[in-house]
N, C-alpha and C. Protein backbone atom coordinates (compact mmCIF):
# COMPACT_ATOMS: atom_id res chain seq x y z
N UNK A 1 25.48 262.04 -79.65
CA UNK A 1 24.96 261.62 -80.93
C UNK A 1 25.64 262.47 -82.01
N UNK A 2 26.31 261.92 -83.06
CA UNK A 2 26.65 262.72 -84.10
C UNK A 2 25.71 263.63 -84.86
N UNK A 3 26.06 264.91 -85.40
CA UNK A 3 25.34 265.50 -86.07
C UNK A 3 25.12 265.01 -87.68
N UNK A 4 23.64 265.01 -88.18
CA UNK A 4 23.94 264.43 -89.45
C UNK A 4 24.66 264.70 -90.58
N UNK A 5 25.10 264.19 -91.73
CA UNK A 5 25.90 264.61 -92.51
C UNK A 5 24.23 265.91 -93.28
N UNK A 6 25.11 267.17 -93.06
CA UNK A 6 23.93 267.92 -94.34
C UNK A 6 24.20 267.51 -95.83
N UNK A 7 23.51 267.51 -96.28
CA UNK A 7 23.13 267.66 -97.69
C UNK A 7 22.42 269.00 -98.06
N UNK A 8 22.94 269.59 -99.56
CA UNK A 8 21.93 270.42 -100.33
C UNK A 8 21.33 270.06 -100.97
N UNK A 9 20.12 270.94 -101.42
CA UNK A 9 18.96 270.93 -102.30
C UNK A 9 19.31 270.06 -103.23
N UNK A 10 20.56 270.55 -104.27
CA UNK A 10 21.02 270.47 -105.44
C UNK A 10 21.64 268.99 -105.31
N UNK A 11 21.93 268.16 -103.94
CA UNK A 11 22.37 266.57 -103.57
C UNK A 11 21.02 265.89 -103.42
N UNK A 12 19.99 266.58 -103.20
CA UNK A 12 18.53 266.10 -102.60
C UNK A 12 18.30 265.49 -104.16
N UNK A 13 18.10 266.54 -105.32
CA UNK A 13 17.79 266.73 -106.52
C UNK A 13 18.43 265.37 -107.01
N UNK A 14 19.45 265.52 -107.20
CA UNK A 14 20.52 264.51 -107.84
C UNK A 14 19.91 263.05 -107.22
N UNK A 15 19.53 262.96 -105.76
CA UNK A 15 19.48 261.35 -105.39
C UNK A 15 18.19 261.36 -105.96
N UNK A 16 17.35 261.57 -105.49
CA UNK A 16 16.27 261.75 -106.10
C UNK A 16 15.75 261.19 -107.55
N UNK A 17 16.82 262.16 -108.65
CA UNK A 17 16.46 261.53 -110.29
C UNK A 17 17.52 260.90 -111.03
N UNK A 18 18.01 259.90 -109.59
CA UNK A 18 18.88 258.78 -109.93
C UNK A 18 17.97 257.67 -109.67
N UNK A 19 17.05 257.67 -109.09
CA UNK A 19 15.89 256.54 -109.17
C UNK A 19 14.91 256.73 -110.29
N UNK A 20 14.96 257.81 -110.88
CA UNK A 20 13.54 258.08 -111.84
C UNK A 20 13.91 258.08 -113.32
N UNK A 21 12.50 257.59 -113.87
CA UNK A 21 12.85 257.03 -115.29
C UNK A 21 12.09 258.70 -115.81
N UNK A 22 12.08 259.49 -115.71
CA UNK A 22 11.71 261.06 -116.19
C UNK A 22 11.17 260.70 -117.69
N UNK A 23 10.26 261.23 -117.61
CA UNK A 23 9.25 261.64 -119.02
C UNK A 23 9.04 262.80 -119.71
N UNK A 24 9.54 262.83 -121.51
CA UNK A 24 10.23 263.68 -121.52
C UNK A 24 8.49 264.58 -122.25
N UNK A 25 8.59 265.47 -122.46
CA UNK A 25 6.84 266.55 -122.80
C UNK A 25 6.07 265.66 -123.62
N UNK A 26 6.59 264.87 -124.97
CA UNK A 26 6.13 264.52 -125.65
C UNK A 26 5.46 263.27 -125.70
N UNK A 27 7.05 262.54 -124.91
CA UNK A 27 6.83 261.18 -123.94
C UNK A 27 5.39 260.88 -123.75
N UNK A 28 5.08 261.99 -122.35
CA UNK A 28 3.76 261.95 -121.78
C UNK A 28 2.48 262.17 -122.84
N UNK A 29 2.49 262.71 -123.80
CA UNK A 29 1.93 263.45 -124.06
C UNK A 29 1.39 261.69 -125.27
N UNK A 30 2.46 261.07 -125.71
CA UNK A 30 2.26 259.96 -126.21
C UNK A 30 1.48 258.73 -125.14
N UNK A 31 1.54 258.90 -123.99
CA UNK A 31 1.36 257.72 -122.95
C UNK A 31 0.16 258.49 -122.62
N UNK A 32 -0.31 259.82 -122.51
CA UNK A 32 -1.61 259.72 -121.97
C UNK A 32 -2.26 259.21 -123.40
N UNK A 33 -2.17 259.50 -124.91
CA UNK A 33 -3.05 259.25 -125.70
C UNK A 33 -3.66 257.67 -125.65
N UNK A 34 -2.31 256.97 -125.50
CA UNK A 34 -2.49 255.61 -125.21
C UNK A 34 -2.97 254.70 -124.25
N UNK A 35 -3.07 255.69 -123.03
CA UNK A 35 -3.56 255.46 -121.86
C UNK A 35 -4.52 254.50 -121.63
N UNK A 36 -5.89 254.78 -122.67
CA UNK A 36 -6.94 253.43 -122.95
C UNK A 36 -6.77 252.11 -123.10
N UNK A 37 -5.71 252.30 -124.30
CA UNK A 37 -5.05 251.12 -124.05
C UNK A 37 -4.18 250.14 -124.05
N UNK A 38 -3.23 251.02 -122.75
CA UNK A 38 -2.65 250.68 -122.02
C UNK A 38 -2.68 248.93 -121.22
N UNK A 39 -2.03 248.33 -120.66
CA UNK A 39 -1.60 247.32 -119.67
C UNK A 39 -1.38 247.63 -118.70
N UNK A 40 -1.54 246.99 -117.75
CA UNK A 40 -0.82 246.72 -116.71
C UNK A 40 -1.73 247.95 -115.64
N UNK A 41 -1.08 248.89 -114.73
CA UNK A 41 -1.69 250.14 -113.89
C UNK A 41 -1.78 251.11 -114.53
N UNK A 42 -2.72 251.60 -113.86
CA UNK A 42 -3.42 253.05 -114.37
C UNK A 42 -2.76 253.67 -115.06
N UNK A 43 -1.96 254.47 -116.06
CA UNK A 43 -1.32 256.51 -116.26
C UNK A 43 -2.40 256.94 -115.06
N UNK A 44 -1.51 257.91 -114.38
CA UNK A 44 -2.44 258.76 -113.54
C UNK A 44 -1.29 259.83 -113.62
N UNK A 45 -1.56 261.64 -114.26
CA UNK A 45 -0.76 262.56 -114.24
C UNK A 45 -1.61 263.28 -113.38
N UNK A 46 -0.39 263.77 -112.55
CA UNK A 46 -1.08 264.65 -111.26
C UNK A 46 -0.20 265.61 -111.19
N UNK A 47 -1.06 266.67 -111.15
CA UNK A 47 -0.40 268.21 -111.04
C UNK A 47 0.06 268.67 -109.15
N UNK A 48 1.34 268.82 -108.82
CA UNK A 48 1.37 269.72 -107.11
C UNK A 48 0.97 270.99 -107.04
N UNK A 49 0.82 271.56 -108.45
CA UNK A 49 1.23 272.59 -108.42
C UNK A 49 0.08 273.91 -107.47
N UNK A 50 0.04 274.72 -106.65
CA UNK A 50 -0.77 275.54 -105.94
C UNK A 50 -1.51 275.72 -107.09
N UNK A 51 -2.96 276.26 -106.70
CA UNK A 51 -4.16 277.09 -107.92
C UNK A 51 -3.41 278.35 -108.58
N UNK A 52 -2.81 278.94 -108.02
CA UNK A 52 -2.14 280.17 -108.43
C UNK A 52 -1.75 279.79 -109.94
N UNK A 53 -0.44 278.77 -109.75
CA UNK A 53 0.45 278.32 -110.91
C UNK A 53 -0.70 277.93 -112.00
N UNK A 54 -1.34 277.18 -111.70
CA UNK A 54 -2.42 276.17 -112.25
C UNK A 54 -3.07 277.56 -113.02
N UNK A 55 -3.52 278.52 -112.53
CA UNK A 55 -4.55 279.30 -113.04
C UNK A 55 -3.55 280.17 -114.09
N UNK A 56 -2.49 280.55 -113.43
CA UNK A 56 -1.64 281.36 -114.66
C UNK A 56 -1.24 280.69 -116.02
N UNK A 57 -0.56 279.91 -115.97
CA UNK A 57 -0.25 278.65 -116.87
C UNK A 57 -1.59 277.80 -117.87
N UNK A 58 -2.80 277.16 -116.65
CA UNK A 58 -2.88 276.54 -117.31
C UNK A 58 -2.65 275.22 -117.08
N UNK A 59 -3.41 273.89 -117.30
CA UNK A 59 -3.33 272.76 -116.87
C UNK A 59 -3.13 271.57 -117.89
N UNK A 60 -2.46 270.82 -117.90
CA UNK A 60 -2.70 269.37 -119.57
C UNK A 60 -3.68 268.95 -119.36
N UNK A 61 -4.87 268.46 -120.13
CA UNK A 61 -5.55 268.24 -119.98
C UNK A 61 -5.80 266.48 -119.91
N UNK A 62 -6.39 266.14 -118.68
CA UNK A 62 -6.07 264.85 -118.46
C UNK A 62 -5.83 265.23 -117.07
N UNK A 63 -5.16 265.94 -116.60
CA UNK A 63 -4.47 265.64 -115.44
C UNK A 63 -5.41 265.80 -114.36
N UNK A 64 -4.97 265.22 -113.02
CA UNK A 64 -5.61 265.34 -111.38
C UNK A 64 -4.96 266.70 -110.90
N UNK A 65 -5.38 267.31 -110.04
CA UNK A 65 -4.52 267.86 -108.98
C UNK A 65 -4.90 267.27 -107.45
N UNK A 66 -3.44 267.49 -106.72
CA UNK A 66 -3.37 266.59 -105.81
C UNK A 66 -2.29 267.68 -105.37
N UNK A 67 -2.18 268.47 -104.28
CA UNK A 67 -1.75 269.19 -103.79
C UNK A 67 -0.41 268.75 -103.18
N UNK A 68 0.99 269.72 -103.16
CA UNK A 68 2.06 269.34 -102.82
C UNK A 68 1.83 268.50 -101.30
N UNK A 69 1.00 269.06 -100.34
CA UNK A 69 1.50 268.99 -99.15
C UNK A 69 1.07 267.78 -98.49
N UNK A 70 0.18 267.61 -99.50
CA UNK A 70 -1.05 266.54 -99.33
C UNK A 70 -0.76 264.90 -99.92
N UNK A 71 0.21 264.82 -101.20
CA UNK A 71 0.63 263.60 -101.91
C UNK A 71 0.56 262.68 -101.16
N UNK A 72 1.56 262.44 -100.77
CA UNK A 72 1.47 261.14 -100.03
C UNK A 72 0.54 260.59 -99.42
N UNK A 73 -0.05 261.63 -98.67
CA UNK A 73 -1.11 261.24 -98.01
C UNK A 73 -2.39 260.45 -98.92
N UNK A 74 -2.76 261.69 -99.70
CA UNK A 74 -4.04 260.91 -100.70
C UNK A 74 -3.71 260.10 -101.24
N UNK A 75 -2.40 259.64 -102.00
CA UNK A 75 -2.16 257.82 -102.82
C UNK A 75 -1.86 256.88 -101.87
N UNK A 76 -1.11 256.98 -100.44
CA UNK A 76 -0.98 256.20 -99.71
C UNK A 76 -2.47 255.38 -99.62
N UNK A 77 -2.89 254.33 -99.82
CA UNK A 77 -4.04 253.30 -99.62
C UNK A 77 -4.29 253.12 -97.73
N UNK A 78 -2.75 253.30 -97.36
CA UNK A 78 -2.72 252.94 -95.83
C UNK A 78 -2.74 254.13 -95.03
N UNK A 79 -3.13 255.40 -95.41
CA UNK A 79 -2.78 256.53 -94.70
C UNK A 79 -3.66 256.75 -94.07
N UNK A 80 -4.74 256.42 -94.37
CA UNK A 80 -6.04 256.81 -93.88
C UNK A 80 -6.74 258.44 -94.32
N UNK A 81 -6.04 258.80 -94.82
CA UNK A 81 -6.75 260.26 -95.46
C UNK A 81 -6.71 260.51 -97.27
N UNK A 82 -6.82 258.92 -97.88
CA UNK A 82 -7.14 258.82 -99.00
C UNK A 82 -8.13 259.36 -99.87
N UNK A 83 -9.32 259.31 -99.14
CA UNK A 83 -10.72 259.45 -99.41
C UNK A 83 -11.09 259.45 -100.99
N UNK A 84 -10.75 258.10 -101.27
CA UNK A 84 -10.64 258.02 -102.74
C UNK A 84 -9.74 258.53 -103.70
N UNK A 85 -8.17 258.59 -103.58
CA UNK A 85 -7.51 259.33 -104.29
C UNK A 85 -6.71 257.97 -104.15
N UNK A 86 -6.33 257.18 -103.12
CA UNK A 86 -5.27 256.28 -103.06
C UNK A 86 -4.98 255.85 -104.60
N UNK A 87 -3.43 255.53 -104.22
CA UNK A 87 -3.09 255.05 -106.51
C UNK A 87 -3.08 253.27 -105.64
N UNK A 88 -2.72 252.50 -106.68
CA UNK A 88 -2.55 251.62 -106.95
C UNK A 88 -0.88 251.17 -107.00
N UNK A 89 -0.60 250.42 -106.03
CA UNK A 89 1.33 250.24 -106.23
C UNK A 89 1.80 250.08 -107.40
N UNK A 90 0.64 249.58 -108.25
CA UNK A 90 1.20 249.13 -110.15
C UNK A 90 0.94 250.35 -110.82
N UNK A 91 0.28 251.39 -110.79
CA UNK A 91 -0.13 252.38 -111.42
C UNK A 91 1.39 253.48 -111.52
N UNK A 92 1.08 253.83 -112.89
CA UNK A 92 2.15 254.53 -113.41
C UNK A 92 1.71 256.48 -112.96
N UNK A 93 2.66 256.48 -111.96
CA UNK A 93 2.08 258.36 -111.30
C UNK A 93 3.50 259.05 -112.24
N UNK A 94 3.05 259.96 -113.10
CA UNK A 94 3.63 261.22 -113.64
C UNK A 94 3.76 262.42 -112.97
N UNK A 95 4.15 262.92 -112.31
CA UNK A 95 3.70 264.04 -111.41
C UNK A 95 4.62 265.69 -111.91
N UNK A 96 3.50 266.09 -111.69
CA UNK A 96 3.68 267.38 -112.30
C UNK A 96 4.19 268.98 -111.87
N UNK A 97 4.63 269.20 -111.69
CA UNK A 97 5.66 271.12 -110.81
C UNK A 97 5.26 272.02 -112.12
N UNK A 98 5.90 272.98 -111.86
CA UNK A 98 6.13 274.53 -112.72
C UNK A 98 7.69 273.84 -113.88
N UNK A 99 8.23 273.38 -113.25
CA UNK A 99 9.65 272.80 -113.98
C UNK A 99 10.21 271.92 -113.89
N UNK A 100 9.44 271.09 -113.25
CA UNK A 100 10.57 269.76 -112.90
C UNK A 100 11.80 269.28 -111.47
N UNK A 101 11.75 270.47 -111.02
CA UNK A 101 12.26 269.99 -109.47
C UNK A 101 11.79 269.58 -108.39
N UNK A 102 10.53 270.59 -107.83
CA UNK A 102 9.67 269.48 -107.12
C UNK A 102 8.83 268.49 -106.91
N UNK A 103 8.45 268.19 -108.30
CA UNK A 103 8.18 267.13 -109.28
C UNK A 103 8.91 265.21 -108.79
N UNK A 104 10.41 266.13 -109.05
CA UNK A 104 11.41 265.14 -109.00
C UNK A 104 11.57 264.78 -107.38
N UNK A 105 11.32 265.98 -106.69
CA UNK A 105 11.92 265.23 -105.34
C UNK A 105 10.48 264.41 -104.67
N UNK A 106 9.32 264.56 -105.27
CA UNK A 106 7.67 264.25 -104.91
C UNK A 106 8.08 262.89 -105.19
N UNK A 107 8.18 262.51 -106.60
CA UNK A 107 8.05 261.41 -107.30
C UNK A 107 9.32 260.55 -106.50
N UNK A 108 9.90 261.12 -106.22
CA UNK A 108 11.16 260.39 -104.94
C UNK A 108 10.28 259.39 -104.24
N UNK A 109 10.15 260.61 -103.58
CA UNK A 109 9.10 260.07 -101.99
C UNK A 109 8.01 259.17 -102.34
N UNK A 110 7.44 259.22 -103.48
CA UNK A 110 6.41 258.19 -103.83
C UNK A 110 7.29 257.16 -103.94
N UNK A 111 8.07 256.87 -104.67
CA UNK A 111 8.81 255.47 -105.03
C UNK A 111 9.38 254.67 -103.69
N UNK A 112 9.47 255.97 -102.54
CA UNK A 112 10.05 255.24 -101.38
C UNK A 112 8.59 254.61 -100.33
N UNK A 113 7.23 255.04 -100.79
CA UNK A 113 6.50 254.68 -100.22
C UNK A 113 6.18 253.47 -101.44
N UNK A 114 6.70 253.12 -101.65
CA UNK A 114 6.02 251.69 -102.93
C UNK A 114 5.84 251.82 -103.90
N UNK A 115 5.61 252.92 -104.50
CA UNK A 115 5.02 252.91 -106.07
C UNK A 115 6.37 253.05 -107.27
N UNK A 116 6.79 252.09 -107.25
CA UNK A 116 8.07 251.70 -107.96
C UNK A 116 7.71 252.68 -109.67
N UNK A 117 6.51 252.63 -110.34
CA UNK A 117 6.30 253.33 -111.30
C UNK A 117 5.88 254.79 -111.03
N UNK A 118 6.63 255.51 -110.10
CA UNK A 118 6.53 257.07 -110.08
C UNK A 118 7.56 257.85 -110.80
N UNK A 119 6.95 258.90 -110.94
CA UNK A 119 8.27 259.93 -111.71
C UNK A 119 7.54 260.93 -111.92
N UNK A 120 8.21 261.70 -113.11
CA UNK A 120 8.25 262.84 -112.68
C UNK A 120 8.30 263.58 -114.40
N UNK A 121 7.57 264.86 -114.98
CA UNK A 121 7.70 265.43 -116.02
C UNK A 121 9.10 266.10 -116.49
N UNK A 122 9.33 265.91 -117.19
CA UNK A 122 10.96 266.70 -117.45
C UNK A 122 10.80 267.69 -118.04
N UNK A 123 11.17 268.96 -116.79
CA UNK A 123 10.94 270.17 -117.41
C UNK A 123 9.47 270.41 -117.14
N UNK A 124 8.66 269.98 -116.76
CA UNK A 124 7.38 270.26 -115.81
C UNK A 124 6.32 270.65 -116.64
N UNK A 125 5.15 272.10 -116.30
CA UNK A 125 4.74 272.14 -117.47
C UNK A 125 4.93 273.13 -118.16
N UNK A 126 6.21 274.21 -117.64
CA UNK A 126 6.82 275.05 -118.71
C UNK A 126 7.05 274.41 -119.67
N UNK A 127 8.03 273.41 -119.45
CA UNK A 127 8.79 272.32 -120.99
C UNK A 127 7.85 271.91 -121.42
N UNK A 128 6.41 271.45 -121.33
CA UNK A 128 5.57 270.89 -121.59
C UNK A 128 5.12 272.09 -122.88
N UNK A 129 4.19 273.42 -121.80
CA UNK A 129 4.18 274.34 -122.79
C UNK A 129 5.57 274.49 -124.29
N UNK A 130 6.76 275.16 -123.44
CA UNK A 130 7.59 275.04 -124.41
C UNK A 130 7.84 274.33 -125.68
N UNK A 131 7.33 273.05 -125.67
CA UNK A 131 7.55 271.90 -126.80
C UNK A 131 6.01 271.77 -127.56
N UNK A 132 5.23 272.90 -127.16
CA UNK A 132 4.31 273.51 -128.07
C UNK A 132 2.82 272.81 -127.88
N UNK A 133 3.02 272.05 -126.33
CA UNK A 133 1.69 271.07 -125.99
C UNK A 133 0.87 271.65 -125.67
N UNK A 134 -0.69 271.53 -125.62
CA UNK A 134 -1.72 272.40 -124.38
C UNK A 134 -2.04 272.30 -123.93
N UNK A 135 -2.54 273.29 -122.74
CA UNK A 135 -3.10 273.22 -121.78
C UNK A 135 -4.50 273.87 -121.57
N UNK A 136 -5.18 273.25 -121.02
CA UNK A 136 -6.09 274.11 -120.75
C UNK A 136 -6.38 274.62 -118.92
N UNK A 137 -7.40 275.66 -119.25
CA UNK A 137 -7.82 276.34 -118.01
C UNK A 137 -8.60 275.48 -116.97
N UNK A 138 -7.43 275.66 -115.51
CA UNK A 138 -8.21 274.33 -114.80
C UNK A 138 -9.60 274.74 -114.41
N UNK A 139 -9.94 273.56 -113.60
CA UNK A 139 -11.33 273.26 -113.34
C UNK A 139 -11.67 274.27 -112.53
N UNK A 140 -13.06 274.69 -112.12
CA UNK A 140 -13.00 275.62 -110.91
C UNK A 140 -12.71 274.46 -109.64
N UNK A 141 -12.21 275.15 -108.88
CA UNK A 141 -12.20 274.09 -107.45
C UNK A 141 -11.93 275.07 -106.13
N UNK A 142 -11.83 274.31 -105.06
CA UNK A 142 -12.03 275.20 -103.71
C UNK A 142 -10.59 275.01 -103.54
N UNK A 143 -9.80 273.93 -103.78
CA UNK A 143 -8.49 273.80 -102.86
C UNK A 143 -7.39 274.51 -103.72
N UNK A 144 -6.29 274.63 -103.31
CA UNK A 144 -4.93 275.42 -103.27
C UNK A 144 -4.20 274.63 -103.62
């Protein structure tokens, strides 16, 4: 059997946010206001980011958290470990990192499981902070 061709991170990255329509701080920041009313599927912005990040930083307010390791699993409808988190294939998922890279390769993997309207924050929620948006202090919660 041949060995596979490797790829790096930095080729992962690239295929990745050659499928994604990226949203730029303000972007979002315009689409959640409008969110009410909105057409078509949900806005749903969801943070990967661990409690750690979340607690130092700071959260947009609006947003879910939905843990890196866990994504797919909770929006998948068919996974069976939804338990009420599954998205909707029409629903528009924003998904959220520290900066925008694992963001980008998340919002990948969603689009390859169906959700053609996934993506990803540009520049995450440093750029977010950076472009002078806020956040507030997340929720208390048990998970990581």
């Amino acid at each position: 059997m041949p060995e596979p061709r490797r790829k790096t991170i930095n080729q992962l990255l690239d295929e990745a946010r050659s499928g994604l329509e990226r949203v730029a701080p303000a972007e979002l920041a315009e689409l959640m206001a409008a969110a009410d009313s909105a057409e078509g599927g949900q806005l749903r912005v969801i943070d990967i980011r661990p409690r750690d990040d979340r607690e130092r930083t700071g959260v947009i307010e609006g947003s879910e958290h939905i843990g890196q390791l866990v994504l797919e699993w909770r929006l998948d409808p068919d996974s069976g470990a939804s338990e009420g988190t599954a998205a909707d294939f029409g629903d528009h998922l924003v998904i959220l990192c520290n900066q925008g890279y694992s963001s980008s390769l998340a919002a990948a993997q969603l689009q390859r499981l169906g959700f053609a309207r996934a993506t990803d924050l540009d520049g995450g929620v440093e750029g977010w902070i950076e472009h002078g948006l806020p956040v507030v202090p997340p929720p208390e919660t048990a998970d990581t």
